[in-house]
PDB file of N, CA and C in Angstrom:
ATOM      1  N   UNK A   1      98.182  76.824  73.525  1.00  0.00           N
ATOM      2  CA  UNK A   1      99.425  77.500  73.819  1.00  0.00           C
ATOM      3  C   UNK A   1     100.214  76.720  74.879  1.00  0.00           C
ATOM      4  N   UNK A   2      99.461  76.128  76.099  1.00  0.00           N
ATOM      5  CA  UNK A   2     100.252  75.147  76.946  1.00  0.00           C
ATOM      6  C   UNK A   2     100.982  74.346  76.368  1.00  0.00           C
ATOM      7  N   UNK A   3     100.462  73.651  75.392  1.00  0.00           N
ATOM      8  CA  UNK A   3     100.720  72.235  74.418  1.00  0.00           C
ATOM      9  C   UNK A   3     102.221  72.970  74.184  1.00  0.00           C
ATOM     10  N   UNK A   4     102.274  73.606  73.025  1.00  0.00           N
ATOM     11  CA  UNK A   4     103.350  74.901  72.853  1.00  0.00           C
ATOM     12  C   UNK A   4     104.210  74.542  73.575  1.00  0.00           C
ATOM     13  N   UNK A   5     104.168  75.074  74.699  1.00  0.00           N
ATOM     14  CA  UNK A   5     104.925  75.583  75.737  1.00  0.00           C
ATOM     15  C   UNK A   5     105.794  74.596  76.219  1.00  0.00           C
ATOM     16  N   UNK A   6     104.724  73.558  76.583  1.00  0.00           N
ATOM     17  CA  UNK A   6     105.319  72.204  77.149  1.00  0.00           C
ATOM     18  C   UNK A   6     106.301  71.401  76.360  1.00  0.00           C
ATOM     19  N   UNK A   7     106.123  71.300  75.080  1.00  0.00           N
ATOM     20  CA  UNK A   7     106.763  71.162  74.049  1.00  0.00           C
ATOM     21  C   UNK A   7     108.124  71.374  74.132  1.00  0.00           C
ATOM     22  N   UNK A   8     107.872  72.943  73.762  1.00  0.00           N
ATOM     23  CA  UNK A   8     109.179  73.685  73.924  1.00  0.00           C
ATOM     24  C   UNK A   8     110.134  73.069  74.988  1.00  0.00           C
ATOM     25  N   UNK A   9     109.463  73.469  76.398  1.00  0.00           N
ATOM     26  CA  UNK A   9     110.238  72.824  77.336  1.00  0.00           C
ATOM     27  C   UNK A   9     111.178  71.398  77.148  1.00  0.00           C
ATOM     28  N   UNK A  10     110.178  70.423  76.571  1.00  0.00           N
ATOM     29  CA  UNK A  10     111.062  68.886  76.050  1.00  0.00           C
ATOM     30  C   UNK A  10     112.151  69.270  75.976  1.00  0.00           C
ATOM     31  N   UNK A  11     111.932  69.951  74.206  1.00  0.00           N
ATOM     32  CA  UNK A  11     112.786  70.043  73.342  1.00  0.00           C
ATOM     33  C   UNK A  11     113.817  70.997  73.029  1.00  0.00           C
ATOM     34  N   UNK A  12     113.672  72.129  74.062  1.00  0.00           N
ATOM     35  CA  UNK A  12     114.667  73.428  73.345  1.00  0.00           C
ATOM     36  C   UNK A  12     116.102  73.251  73.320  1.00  0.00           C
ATOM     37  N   UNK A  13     116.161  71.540  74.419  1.00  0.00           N
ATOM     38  CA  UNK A  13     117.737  71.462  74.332  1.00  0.00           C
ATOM     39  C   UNK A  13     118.394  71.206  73.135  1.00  0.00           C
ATOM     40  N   UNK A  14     117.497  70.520  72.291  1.00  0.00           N
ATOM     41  CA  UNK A  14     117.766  69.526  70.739  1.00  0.00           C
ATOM     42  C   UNK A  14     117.547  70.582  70.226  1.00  0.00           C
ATOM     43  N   UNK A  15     116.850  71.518  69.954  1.00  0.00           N
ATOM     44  CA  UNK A  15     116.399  72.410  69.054  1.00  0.00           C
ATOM     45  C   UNK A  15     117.551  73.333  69.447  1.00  0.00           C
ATOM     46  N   UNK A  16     118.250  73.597  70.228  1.00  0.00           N
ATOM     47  CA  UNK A  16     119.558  74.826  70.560  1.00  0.00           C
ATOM     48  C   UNK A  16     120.583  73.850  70.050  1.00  0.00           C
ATOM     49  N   UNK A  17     120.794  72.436  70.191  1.00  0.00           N
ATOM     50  CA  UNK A  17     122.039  72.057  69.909  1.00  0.00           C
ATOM     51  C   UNK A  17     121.794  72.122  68.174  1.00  0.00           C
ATOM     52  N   UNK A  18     120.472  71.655  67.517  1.00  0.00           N
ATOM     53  CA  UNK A  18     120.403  71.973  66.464  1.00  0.00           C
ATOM     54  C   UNK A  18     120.643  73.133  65.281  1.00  0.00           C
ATOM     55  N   UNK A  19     120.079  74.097  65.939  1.00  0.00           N
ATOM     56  CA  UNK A  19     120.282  75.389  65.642  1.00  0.00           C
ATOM     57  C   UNK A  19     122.062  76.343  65.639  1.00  0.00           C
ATOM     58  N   UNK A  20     122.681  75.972  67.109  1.00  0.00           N
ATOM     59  CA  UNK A  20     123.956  76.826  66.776  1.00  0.00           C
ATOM     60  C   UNK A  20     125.160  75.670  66.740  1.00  0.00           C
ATOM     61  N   UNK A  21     125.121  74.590  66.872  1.00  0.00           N
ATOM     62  CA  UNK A  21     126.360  73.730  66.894  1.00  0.00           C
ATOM     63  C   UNK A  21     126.628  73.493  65.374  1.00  0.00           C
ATOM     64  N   UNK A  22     125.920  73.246  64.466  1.00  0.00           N
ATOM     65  CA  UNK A  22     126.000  73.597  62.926  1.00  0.00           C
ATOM     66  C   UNK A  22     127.029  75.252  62.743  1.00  0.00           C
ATOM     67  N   UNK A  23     126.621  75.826  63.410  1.00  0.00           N
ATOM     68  CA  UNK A  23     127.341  77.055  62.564  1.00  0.00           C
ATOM     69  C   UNK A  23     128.859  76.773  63.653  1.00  0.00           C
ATOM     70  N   UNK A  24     128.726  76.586  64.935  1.00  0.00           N
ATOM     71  CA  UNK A  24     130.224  75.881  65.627  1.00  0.00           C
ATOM     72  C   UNK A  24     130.666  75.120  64.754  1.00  0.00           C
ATOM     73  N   UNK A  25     130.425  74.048  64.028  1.00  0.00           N
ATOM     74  CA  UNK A  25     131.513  73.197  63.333  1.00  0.00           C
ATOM     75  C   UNK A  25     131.807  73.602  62.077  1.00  0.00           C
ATOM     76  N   UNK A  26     131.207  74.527  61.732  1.00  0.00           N
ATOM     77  CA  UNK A  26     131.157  75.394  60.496  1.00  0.00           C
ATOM     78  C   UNK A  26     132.870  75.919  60.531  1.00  0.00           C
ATOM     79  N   UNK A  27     132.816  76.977  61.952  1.00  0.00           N
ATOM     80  CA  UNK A  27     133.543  77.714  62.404  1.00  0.00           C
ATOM     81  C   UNK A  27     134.972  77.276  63.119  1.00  0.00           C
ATOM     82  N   UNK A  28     135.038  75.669  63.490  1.00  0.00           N
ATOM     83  CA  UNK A  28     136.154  75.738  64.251  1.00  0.00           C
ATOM     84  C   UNK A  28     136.297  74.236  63.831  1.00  0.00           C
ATOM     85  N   UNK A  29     135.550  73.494  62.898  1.00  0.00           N
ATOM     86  CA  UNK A  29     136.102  72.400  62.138  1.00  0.00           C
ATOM     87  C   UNK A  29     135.810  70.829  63.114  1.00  0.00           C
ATOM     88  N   UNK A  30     136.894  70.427  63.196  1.00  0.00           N
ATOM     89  CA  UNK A  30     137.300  69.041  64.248  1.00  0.00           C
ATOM     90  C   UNK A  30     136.635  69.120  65.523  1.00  0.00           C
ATOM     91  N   UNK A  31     137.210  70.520  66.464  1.00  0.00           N
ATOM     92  CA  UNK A  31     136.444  70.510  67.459  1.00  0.00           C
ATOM     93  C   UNK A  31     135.252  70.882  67.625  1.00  0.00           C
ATOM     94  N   UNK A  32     134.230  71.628  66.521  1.00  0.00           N
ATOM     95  CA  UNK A  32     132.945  71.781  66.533  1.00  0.00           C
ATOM     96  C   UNK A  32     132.542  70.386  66.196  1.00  0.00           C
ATOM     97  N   UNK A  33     133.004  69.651  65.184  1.00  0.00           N
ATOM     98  CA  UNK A  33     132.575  68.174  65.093  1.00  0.00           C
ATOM     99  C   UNK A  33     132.295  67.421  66.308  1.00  0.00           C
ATOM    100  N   UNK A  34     133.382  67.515  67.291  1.00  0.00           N
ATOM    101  CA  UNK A  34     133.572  66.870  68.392  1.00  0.00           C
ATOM    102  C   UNK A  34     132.156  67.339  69.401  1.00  0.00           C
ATOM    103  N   UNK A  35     131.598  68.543  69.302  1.00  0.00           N
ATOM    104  CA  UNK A  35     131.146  68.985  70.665  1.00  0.00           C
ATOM    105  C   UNK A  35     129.673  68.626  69.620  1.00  0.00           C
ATOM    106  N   UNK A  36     129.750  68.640  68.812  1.00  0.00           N
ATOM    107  CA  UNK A  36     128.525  68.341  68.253  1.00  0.00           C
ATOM    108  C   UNK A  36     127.777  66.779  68.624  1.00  0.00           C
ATOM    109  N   UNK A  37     129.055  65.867  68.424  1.00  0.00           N
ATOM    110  CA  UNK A  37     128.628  64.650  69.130  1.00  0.00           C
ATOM    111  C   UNK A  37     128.285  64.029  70.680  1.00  0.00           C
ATOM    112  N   UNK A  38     128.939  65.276  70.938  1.00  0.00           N
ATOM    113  CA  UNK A  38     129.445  65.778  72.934  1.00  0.00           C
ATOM    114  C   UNK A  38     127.400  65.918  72.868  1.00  0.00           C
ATOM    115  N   UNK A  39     127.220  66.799  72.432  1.00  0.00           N
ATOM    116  CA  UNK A  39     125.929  67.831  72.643  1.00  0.00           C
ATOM    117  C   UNK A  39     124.819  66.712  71.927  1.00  0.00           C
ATOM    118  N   UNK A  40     125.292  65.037  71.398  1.00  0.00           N
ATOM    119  CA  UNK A  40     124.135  64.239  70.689  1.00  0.00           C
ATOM    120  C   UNK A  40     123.607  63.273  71.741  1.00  0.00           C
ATOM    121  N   UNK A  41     124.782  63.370  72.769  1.00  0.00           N
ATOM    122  CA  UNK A  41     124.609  62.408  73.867  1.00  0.00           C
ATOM    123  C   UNK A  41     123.208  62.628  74.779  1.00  0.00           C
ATOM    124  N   UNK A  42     122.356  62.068  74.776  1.00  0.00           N
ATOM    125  CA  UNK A  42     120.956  61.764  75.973  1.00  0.00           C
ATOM    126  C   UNK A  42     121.520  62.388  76.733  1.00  0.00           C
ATOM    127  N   UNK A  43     122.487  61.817  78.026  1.00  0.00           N
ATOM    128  CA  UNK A  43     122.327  62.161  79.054  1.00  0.00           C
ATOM    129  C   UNK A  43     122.923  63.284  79.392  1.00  0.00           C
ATOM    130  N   UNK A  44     123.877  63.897  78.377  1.00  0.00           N
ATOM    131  CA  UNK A  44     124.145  65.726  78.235  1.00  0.00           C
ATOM    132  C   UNK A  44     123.357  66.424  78.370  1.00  0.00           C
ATOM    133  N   UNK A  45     122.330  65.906  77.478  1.00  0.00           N
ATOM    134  CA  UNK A  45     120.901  66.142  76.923  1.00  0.00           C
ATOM    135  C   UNK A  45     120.107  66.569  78.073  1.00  0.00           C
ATOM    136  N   UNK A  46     119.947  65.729  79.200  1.00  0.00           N
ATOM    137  CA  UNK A  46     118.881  66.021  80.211  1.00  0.00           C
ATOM    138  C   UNK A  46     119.858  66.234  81.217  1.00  0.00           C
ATOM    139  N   UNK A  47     121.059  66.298  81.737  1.00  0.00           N
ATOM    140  CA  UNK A  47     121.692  67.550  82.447  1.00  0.00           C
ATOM    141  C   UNK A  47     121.461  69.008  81.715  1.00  0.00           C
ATOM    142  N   UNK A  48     121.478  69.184  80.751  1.00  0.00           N
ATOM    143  CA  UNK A  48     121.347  70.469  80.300  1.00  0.00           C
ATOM    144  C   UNK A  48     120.351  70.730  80.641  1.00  0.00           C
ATOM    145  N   UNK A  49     119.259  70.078  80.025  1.00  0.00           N
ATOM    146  CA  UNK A  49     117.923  70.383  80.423  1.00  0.00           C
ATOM    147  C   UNK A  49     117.498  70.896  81.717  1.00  0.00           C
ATOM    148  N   UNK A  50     117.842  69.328  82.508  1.00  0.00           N
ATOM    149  CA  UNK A  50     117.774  69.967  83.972  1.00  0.00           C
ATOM    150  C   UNK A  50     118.286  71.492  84.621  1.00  0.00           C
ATOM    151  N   UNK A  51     119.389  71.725  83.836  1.00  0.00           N
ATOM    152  CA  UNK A  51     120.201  73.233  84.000  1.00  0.00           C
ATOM    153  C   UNK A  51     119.246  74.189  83.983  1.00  0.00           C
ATOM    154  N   UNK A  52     118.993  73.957  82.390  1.00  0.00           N
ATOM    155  CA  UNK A  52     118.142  74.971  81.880  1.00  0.00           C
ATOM    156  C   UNK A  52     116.772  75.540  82.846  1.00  0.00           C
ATOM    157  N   UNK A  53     116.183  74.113  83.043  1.00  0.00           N
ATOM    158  CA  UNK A  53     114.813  74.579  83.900  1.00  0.00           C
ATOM    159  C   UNK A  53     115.020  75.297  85.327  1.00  0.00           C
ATOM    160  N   UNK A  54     116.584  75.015  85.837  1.00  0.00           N
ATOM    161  CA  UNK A  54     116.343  75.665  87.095  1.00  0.00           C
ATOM    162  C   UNK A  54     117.264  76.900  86.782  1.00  0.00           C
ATOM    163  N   UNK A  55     117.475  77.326  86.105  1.00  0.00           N
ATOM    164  CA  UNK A  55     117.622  78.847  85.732  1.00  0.00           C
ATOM    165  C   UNK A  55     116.048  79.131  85.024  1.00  0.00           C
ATOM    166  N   UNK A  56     115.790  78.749  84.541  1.00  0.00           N
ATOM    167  CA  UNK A  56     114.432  79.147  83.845  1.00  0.00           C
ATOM    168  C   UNK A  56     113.196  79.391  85.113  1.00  0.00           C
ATOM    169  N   UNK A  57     113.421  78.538  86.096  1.00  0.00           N
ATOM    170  CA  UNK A  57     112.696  78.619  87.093  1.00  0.00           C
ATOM    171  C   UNK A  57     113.360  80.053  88.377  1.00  0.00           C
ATOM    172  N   UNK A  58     114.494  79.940  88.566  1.00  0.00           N
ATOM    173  CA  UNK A  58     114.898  81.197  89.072  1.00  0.00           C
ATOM    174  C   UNK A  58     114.324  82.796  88.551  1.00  0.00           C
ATOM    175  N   UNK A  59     114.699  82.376  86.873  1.00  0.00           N
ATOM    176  CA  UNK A  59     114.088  83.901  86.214  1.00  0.00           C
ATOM    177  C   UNK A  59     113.113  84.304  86.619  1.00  0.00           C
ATOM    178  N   UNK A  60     111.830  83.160  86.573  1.00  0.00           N
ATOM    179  CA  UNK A  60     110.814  83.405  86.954  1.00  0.00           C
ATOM    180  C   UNK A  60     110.431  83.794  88.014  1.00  0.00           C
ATOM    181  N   UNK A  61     110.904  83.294  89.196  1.00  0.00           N
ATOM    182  CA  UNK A  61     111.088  84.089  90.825  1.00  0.00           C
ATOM    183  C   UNK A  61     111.530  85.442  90.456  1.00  0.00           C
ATOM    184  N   UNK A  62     112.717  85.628  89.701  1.00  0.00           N
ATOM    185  CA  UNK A  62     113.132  87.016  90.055  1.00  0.00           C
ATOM    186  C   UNK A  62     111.408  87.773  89.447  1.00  0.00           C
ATOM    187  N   UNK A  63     110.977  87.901  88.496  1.00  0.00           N
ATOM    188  CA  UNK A  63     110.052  88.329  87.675  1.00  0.00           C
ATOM    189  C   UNK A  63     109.118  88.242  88.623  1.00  0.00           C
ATOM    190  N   UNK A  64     108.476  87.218  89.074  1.00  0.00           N
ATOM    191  CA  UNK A  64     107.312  87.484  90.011  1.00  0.00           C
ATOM    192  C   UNK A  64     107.550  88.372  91.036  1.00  0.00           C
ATOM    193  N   UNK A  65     108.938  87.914  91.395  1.00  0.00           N
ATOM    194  CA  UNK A  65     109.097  88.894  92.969  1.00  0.00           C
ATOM    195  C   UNK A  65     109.228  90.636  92.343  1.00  0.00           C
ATOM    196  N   UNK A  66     109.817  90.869  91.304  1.00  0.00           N
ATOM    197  CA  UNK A  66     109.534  92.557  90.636  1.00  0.00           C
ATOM    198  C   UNK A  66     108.126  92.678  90.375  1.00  0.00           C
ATOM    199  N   UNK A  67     107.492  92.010  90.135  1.00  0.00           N
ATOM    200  CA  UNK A  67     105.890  92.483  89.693  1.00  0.00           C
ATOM    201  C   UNK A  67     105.578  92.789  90.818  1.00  0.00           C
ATOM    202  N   UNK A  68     105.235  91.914  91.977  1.00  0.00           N
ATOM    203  CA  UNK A  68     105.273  92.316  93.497  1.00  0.00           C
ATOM    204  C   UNK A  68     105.587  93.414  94.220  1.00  0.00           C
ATOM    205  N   UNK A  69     106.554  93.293  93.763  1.00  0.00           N
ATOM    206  CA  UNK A  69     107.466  94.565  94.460  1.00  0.00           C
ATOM    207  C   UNK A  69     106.772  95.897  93.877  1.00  0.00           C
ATOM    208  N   UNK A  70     106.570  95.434  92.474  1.00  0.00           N
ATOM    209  CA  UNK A  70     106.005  96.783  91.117  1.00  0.00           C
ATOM    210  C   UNK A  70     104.714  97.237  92.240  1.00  0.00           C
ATOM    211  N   UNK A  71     104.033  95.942  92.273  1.00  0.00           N
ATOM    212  CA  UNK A  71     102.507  96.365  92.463  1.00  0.00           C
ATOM    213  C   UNK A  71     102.370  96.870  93.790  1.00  0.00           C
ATOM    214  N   UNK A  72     103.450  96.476  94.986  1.00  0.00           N
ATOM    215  CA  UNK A  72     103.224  96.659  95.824  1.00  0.00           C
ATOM    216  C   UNK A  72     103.563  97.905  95.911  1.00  0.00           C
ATOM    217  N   UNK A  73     104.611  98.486  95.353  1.00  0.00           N
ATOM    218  CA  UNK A  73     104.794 100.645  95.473  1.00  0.00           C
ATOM    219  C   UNK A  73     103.448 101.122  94.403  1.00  0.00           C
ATOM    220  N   UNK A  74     102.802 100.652  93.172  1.00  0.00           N
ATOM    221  CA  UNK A  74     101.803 101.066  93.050  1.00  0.00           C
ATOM    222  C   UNK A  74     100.434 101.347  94.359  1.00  0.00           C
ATOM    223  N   UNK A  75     100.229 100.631  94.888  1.00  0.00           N
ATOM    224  CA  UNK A  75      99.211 100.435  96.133  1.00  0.00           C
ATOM    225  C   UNK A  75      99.493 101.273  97.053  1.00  0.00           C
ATOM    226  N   UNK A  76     100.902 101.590  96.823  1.00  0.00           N
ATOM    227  CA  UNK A  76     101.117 102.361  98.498  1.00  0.00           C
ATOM    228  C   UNK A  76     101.450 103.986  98.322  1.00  0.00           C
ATOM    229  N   UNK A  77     101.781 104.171  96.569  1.00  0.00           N
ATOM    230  CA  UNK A  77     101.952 105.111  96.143  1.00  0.00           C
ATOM    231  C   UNK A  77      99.913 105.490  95.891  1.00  0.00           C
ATOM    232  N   UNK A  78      99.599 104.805  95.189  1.00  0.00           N
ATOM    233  CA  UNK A  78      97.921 105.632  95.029  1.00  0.00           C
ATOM    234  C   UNK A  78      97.076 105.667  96.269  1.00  0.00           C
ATOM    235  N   UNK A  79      97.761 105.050  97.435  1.00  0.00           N
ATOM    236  CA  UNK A  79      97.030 104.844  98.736  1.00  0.00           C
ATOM    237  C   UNK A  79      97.511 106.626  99.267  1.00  0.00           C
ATOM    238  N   UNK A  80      98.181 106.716  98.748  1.00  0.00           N
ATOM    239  CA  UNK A  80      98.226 108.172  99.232  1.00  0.00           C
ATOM    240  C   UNK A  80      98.063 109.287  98.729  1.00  0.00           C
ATOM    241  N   UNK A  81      97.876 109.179  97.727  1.00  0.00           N
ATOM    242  CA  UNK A  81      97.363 110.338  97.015  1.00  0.00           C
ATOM    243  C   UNK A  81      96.111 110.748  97.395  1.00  0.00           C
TER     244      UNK A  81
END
């Protein structure tokens, strides 16, 4: 599942430009053409990426810090009962 994961990470930028920029040039012609080649470029490629991971890495703070937070009113709520 790591393998997976790590994977994913590479690739989800190619695999998102793959997936919806097809139905963009579908939809708006010339300039979906255009952003399609915009979105073929490498180094778009790993600014996005880079984007991606540090929102992807924020989410994850927020999420740990609610589990925390979760577990920590569990503990203090059954500490008194």
């Amino acid at each position: 599942m790591n393998e997976k994961f790590d994977y994913l990470q590479d690739n989800y930028s190619s695999m998102m430009i793959r997936s919806f920029l097809p139905l963009i040039g579908q939809k708006i012609g010339v300039a979906g053409s255009l952003l399609q080649l915009a979105f073929q470029n490498h180094r778009l490629q790993d600014a996005m990426s880079k984007l991606a991971q540090q929102i992807f890495n924020k989410v994850s703070d927020g999420v740990e810090f609610l589990s925390d937070k979760l577990d920590r009113n569990k503990k203090e709520n059954g500490s008194e009962e």
